[in-house]
C-alpha atoms as a PDB file:
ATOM      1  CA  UNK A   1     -19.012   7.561  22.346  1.00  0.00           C
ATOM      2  CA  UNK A   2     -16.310   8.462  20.058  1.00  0.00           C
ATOM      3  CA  UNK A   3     -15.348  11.886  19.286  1.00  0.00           C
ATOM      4  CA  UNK A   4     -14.674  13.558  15.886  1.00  0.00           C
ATOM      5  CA  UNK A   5     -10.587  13.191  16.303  1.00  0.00           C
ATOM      6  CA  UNK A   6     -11.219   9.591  17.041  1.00  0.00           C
ATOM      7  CA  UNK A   7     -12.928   8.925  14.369  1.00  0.00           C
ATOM      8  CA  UNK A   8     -10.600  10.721  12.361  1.00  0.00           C
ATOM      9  CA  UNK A   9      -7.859   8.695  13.557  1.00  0.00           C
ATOM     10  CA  UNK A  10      -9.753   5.562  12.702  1.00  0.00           C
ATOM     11  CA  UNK A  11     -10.001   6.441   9.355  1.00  0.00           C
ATOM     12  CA  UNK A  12      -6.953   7.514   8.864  1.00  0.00           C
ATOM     13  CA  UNK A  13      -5.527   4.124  10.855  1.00  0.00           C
ATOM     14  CA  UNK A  14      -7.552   1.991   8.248  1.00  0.00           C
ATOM     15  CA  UNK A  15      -6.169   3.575   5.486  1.00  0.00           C
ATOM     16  CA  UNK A  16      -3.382   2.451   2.557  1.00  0.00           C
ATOM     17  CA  UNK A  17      -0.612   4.761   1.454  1.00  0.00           C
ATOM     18  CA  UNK A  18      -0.013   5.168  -2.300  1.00  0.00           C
ATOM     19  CA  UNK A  19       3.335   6.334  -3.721  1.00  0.00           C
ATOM     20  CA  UNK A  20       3.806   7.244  -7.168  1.00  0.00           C
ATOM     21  CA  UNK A  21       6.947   8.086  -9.015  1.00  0.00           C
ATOM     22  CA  UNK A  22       7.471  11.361 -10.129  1.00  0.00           C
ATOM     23  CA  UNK A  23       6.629  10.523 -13.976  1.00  0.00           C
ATOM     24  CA  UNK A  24       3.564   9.325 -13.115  1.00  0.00           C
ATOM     25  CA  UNK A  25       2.791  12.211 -10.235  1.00  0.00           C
ATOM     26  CA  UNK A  26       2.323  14.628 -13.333  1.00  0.00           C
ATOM     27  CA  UNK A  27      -0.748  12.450 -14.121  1.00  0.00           C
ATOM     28  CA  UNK A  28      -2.272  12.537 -10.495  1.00  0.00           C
ATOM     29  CA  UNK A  29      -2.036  16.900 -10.148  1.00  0.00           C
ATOM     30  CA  UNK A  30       1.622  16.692  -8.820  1.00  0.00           C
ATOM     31  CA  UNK A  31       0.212  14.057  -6.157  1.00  0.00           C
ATOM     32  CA  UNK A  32       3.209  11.637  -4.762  1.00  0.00           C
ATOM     33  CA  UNK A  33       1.616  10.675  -1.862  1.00  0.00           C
ATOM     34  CA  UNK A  34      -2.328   9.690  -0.333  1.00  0.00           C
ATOM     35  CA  UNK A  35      -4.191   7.420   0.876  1.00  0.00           C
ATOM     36  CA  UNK A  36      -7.069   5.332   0.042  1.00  0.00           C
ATOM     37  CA  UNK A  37      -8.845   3.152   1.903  1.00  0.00           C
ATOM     38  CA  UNK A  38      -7.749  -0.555   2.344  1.00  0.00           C
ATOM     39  CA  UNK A  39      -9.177  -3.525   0.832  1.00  0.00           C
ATOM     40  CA  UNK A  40      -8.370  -6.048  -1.664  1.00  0.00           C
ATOM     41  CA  UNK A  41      -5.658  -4.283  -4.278  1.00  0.00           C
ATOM     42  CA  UNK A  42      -8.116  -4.274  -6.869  1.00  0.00           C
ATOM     43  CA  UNK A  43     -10.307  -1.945  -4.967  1.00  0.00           C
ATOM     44  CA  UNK A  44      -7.240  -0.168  -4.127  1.00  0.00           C
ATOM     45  CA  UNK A  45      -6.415   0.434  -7.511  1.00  0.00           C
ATOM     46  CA  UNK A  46      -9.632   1.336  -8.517  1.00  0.00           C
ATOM     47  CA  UNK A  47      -9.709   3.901  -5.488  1.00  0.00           C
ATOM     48  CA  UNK A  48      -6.508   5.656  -7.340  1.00  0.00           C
ATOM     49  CA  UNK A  49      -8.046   5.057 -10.588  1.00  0.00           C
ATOM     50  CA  UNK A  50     -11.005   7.091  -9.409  1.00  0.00           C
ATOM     51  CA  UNK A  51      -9.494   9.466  -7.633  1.00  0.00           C
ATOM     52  CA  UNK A  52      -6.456  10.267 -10.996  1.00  0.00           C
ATOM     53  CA  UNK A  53      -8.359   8.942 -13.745  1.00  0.00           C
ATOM     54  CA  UNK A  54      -5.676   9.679 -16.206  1.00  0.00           C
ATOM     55  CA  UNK A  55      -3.246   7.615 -14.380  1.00  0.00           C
ATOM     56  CA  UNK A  56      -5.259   4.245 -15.514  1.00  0.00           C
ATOM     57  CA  UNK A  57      -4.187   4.615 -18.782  1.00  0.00           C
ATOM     58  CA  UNK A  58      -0.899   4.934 -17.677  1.00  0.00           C
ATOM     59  CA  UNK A  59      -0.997   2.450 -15.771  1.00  0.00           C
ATOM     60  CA  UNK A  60      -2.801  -0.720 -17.151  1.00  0.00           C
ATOM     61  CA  UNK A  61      -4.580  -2.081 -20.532  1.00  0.00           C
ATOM     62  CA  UNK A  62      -7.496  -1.836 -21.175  1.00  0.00           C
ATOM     63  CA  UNK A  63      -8.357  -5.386 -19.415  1.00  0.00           C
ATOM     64  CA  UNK A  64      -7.028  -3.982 -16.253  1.00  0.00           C
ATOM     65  CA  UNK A  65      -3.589  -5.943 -16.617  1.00  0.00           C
ATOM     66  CA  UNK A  66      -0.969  -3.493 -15.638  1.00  0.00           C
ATOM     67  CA  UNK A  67       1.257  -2.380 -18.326  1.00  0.00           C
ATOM     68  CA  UNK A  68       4.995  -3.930 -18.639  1.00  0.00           C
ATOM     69  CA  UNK A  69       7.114  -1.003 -17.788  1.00  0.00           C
ATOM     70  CA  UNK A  70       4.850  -0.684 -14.332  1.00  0.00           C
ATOM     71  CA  UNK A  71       6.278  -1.717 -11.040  1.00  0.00           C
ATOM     72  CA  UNK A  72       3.494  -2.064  -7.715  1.00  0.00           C
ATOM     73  CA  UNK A  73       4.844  -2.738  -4.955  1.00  0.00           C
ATOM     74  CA  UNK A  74       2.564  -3.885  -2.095  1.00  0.00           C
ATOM     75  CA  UNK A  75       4.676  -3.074   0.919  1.00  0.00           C
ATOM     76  CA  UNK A  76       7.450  -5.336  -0.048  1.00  0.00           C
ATOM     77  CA  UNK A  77       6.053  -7.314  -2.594  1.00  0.00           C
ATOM     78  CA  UNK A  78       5.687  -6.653  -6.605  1.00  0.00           C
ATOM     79  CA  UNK A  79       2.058  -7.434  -7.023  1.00  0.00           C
ATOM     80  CA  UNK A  80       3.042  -9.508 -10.233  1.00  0.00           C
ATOM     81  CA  UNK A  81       4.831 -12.218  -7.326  1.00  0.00           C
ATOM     82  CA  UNK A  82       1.454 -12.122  -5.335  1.00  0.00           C
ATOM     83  CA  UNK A  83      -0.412 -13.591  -8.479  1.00  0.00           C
ATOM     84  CA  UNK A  84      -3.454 -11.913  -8.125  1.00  0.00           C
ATOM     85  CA  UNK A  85      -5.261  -8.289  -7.797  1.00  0.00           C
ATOM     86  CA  UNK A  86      -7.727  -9.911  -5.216  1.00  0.00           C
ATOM     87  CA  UNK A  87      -4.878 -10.380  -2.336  1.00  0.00           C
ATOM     88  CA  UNK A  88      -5.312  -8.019   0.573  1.00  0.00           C
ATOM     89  CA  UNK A  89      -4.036  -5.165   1.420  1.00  0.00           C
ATOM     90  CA  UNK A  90      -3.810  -4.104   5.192  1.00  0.00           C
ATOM     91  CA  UNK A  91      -4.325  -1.117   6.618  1.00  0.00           C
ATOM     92  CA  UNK A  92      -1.145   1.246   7.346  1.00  0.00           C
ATOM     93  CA  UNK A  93       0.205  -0.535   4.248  1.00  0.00           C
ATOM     94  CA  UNK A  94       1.982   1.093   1.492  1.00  0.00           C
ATOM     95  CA  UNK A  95       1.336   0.714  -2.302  1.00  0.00           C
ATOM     96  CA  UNK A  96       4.351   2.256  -4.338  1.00  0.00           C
ATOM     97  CA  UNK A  97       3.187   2.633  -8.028  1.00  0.00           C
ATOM     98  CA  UNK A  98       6.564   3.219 -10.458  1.00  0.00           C
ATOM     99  CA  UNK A  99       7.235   3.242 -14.281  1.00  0.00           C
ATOM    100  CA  UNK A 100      10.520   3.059 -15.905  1.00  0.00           C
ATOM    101  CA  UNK A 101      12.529   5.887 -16.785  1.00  0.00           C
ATOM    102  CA  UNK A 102      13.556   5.434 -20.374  1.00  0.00           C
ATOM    103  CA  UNK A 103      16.838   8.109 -21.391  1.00  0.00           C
ATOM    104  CA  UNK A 104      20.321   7.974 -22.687  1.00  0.00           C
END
């Protein structure tokens, strides 16, 4: 039978690890860094999405597409070189979520 810290652990084994940048942390409470569970990245986007509602806005369109000065990175990977939202994302992964910095 498993006890409470082991199932704790579990959870938090299975889970992802979303960065944002600081422009967007304002959006999320001051929030740079949870977790949400894993799954495809559409479900992990909609976990952050639920979880900081305004960040969708400042994130992606209204289709869902994410906006052009937004970076997500999928450990290594920018998301827009994995061609789809529906490609997996593993547990203990991290999800860094950055927009541009625009100044002169």
């Amino acid at each position: 039978m498993k006890t409470a810290q082991d199932q704790a652990e579990e959870y938090a084994v299975s889970d992802v690890t979303v960065i944002l940048s600081t422009p967007l942390a304002r959006f999320a409470g001051g929030e740079t860094k949870f977790t949400v569970p894993a799954g495809t990245f559409q479900e992990v986007i909609g976990e952050v999405y639920e979880r900081h509602p305004a960040l969708r806005v400042r994130v992606a369109d209204g289709a869902g597409a994410l906006l052009p000065f937004v970076s997500v990175y999928v450990g290594e990977d920018n998301i827009r070189d994995l061609g789809s939202f529906d490609v997996e994302v593993a547990p203990s992964s991290t999800v860094m979520i950055m927009s541009a910095v625009a100044g002169g």
